[in-house]
N, C-alpha and C. Protein backbone atom coordinates (compact mmCIF):
# COMPACT_ATOMS: atom_id res chain seq x y z
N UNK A 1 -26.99 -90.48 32.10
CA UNK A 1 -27.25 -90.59 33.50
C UNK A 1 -26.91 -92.00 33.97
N UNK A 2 -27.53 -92.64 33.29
CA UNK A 2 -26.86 -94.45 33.82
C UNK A 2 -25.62 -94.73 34.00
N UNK A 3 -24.74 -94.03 33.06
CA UNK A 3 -23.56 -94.20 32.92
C UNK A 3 -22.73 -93.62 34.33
N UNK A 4 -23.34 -92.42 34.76
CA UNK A 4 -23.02 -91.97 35.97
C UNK A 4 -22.89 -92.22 37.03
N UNK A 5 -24.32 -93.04 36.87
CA UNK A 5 -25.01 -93.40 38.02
C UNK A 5 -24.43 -94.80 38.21
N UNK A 6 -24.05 -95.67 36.96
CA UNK A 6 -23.39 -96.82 37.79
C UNK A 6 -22.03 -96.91 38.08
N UNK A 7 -21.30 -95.67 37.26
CA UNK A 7 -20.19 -95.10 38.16
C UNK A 7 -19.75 -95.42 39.46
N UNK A 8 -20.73 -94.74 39.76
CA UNK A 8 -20.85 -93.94 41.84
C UNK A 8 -20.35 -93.16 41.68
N UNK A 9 -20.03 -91.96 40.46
CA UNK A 9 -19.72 -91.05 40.39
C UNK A 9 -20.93 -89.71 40.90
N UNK A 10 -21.70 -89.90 40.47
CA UNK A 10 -23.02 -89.37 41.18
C UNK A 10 -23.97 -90.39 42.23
N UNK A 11 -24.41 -90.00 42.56
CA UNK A 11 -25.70 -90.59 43.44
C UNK A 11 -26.91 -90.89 42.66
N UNK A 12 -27.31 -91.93 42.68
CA UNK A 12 -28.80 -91.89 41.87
C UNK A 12 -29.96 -91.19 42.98
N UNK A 13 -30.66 -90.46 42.33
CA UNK A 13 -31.80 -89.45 43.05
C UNK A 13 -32.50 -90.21 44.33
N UNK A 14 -32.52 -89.72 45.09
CA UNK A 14 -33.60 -90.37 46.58
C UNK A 14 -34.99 -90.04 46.08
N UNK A 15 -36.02 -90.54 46.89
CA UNK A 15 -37.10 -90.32 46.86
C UNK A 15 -37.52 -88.58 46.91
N UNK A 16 -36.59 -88.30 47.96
CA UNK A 16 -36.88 -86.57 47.94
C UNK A 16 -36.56 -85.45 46.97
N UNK A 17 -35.36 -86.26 46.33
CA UNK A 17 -35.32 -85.19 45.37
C UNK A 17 -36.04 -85.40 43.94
N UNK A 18 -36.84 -86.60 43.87
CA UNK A 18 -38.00 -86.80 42.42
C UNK A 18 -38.49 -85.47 41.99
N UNK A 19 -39.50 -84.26 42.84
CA UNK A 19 -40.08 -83.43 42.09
C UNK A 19 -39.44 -82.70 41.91
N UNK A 20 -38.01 -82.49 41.67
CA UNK A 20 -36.94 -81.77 41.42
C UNK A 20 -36.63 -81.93 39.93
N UNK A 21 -36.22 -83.40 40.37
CA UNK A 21 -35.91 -84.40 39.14
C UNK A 21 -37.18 -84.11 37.99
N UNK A 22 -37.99 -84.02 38.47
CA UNK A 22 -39.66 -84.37 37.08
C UNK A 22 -39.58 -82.40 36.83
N UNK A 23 -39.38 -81.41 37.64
CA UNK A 23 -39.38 -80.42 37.57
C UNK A 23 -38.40 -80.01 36.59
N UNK A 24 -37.25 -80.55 36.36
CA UNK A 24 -36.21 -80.20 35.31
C UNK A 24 -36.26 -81.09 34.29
N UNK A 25 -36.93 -82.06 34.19
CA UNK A 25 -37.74 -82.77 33.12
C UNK A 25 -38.64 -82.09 32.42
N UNK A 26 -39.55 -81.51 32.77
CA UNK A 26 -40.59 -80.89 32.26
C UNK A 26 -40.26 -79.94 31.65
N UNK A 27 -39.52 -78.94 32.36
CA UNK A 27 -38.81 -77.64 32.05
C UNK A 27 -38.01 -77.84 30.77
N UNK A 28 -37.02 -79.03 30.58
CA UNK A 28 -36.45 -79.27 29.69
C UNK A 28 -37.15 -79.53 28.38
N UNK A 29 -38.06 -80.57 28.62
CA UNK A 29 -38.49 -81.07 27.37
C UNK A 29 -40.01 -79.66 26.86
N UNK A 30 -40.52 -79.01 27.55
CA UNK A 30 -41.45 -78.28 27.52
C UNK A 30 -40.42 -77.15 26.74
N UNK A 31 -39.44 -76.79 27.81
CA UNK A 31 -38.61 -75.32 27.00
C UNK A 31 -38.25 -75.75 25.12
N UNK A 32 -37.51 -77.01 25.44
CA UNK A 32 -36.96 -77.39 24.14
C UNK A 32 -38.32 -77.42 23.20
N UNK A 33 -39.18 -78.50 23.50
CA UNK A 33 -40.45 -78.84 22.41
C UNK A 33 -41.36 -77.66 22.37
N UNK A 34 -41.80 -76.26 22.52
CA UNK A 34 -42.11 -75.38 21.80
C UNK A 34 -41.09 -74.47 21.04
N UNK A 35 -39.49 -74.63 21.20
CA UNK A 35 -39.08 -74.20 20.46
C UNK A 35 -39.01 -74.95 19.04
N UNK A 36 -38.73 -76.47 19.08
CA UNK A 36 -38.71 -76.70 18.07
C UNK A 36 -39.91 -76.98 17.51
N UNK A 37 -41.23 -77.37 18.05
CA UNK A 37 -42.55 -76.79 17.53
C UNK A 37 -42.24 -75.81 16.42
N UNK A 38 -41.84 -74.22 17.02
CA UNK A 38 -42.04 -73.43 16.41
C UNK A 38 -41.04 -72.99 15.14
N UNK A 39 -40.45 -73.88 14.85
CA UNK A 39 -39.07 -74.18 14.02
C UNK A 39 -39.88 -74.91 12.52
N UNK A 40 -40.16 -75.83 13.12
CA UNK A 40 -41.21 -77.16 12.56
C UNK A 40 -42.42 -75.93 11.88
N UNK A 41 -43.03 -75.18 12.47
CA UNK A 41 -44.09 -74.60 12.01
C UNK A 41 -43.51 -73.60 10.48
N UNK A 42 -42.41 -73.15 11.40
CA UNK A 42 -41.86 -71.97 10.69
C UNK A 42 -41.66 -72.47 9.46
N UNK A 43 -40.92 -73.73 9.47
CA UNK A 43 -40.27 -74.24 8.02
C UNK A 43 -41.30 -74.29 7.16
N UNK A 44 -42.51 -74.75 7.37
CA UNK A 44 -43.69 -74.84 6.42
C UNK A 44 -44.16 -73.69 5.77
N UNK A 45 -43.53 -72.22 6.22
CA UNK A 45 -44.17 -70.73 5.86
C UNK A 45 -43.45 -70.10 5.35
N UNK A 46 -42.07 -70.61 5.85
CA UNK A 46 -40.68 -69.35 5.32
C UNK A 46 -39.40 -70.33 4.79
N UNK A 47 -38.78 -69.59 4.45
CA UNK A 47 -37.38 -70.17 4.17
C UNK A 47 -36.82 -70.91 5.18
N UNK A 48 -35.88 -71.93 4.74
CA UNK A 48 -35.87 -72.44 6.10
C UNK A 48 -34.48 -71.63 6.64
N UNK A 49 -33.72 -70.55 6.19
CA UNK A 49 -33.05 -69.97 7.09
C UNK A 49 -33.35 -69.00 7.80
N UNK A 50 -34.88 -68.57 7.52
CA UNK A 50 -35.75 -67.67 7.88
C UNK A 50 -36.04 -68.63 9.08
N UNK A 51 -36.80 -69.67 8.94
CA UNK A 51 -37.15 -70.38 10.03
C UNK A 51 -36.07 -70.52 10.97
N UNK A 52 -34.96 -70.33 10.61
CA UNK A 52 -34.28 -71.28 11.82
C UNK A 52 -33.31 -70.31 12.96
N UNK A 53 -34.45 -68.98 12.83
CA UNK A 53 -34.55 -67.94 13.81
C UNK A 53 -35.56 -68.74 14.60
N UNK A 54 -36.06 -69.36 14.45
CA UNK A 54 -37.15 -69.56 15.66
C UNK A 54 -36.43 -70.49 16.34
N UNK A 55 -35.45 -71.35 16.43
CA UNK A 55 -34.82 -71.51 17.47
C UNK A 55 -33.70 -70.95 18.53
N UNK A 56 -33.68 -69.82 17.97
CA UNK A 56 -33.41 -68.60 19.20
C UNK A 56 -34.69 -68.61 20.26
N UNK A 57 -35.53 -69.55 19.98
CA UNK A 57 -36.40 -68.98 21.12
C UNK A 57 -36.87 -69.81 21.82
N UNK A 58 -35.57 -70.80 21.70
CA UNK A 58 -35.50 -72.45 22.93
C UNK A 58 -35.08 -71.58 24.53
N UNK A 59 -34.30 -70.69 24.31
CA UNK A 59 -33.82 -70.29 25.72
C UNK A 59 -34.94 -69.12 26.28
N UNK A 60 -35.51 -68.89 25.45
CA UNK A 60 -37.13 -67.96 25.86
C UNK A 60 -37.94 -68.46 26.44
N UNK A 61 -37.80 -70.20 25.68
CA UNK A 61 -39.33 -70.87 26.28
C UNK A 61 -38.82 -71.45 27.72
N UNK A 62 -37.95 -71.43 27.31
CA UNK A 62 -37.21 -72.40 28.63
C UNK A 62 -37.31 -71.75 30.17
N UNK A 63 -36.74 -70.46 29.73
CA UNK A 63 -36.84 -69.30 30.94
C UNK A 63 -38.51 -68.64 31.52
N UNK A 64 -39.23 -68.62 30.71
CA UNK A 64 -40.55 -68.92 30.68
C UNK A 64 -41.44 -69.80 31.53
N UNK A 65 -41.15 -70.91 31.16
CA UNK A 65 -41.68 -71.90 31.88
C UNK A 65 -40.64 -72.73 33.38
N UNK A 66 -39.97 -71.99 33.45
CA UNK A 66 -38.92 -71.76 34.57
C UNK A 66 -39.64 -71.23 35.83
N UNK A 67 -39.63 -69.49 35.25
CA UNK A 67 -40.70 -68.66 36.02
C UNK A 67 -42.19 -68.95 36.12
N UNK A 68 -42.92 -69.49 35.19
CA UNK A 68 -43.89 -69.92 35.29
C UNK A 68 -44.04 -71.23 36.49
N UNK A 69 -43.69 -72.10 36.21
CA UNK A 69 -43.92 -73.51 36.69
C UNK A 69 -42.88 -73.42 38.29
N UNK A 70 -41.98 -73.37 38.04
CA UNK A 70 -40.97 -73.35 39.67
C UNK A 70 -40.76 -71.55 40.03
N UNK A 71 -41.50 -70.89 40.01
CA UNK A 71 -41.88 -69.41 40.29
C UNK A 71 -40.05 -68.83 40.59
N UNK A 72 -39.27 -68.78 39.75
CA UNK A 72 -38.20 -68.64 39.42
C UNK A 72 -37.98 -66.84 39.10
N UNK A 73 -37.25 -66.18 39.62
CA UNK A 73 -37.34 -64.82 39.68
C UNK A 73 -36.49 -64.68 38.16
N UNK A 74 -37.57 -63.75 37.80
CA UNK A 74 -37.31 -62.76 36.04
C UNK A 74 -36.67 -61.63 36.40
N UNK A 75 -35.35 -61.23 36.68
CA UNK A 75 -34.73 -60.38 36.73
C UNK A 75 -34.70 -59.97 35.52
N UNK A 76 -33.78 -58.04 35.72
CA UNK A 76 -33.49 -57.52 34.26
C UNK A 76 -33.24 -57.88 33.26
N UNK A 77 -31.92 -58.68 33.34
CA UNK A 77 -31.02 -59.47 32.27
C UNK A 77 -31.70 -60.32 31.84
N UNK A 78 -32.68 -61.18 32.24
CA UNK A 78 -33.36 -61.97 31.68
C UNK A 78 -34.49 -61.43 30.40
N UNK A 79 -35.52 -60.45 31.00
CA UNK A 79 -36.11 -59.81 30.49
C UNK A 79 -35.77 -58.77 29.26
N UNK A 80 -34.23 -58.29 29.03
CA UNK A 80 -33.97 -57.85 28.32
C UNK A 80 -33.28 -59.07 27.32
N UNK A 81 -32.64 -60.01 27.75
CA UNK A 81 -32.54 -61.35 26.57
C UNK A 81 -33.37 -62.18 26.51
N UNK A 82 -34.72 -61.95 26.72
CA UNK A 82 -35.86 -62.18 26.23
C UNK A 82 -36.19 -61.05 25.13
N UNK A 83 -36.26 -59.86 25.12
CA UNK A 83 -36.87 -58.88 24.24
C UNK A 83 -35.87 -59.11 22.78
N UNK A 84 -34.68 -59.13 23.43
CA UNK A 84 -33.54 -59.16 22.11
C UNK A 84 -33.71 -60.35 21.32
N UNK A 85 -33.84 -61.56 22.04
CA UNK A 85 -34.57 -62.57 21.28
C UNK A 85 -35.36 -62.24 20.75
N UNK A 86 -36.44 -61.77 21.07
CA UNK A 86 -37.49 -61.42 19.91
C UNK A 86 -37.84 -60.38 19.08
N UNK A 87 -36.96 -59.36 19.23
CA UNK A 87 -36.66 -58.15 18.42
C UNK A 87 -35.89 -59.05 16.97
N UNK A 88 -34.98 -59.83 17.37
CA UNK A 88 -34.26 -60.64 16.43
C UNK A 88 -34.89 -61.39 15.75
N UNK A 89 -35.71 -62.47 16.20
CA UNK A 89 -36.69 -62.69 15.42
C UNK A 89 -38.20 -62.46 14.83
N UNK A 90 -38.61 -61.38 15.04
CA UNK A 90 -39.22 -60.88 14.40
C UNK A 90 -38.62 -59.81 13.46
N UNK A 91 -37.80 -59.11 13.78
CA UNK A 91 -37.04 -58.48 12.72
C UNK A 91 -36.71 -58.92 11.45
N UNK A 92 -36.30 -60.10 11.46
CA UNK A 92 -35.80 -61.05 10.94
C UNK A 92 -36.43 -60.76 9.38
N UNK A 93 -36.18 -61.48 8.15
CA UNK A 93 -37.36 -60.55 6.84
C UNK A 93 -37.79 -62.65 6.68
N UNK A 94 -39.03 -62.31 6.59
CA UNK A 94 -40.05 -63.48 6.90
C UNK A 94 -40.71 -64.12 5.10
N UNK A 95 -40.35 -63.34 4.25
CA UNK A 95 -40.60 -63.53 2.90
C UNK A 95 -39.77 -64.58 2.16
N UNK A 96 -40.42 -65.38 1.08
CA UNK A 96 -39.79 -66.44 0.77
C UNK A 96 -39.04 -65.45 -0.72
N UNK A 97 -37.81 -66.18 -1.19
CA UNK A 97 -37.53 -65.32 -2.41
C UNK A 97 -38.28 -66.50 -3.69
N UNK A 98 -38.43 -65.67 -4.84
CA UNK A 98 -39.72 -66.31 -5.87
C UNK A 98 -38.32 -67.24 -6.14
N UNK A 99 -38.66 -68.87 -6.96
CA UNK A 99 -38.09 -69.29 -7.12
C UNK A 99 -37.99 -69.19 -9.00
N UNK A 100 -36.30 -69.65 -9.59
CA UNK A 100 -35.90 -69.21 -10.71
C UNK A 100 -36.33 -70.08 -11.30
């Protein structure tokens, strides 16, 4: 952003557009940090290629707290690549193999 911004290739943000600005802040780091939370958790229980289905579910949390927080409309398509996300990972086989 600095780099942009001392450009003058973009505009640096006005006062009016801040809760915009903190709104896609939040969204960002909130969507991203329970996915990889749940990555981080995963690795401690499963394999870690087992685990690393749970970051299929950065664009879940993200869309989530989208609709949640800036009341952002959940259409079909969303709702159905939400389910497929998690059909996928839970499908997924969650067992560690015994080691040799």
């Amino acid at each position: 952003m600095a780099v942009v911004w001392s450009t003058g290739s973009e505009k640096v943000p006005g006062a009016a557009q801040l809760p915009h600005v903190a709104a896609a802040m939040v969204i960002g780091l909130v969507g991203f940090a329970l996915g990889y939370l749940a990555y981080n958790y995963a690795v401690s229980h499963v394999a870690v290629g087992v685990a690393g289905m749970a970051l299929n579910l950065i664009p879940l949390f993200g869309v989530v707290v989208a609709v949640l927080w800036l009341g952002e409309d959940l259409s079909t398509p969303k709702v159905i690549g939400g389910a497929l996300i998690l059909v996928g990972v839970f499908s997924s086989p969650t067992t560690r193999k015994p080691s040799p």
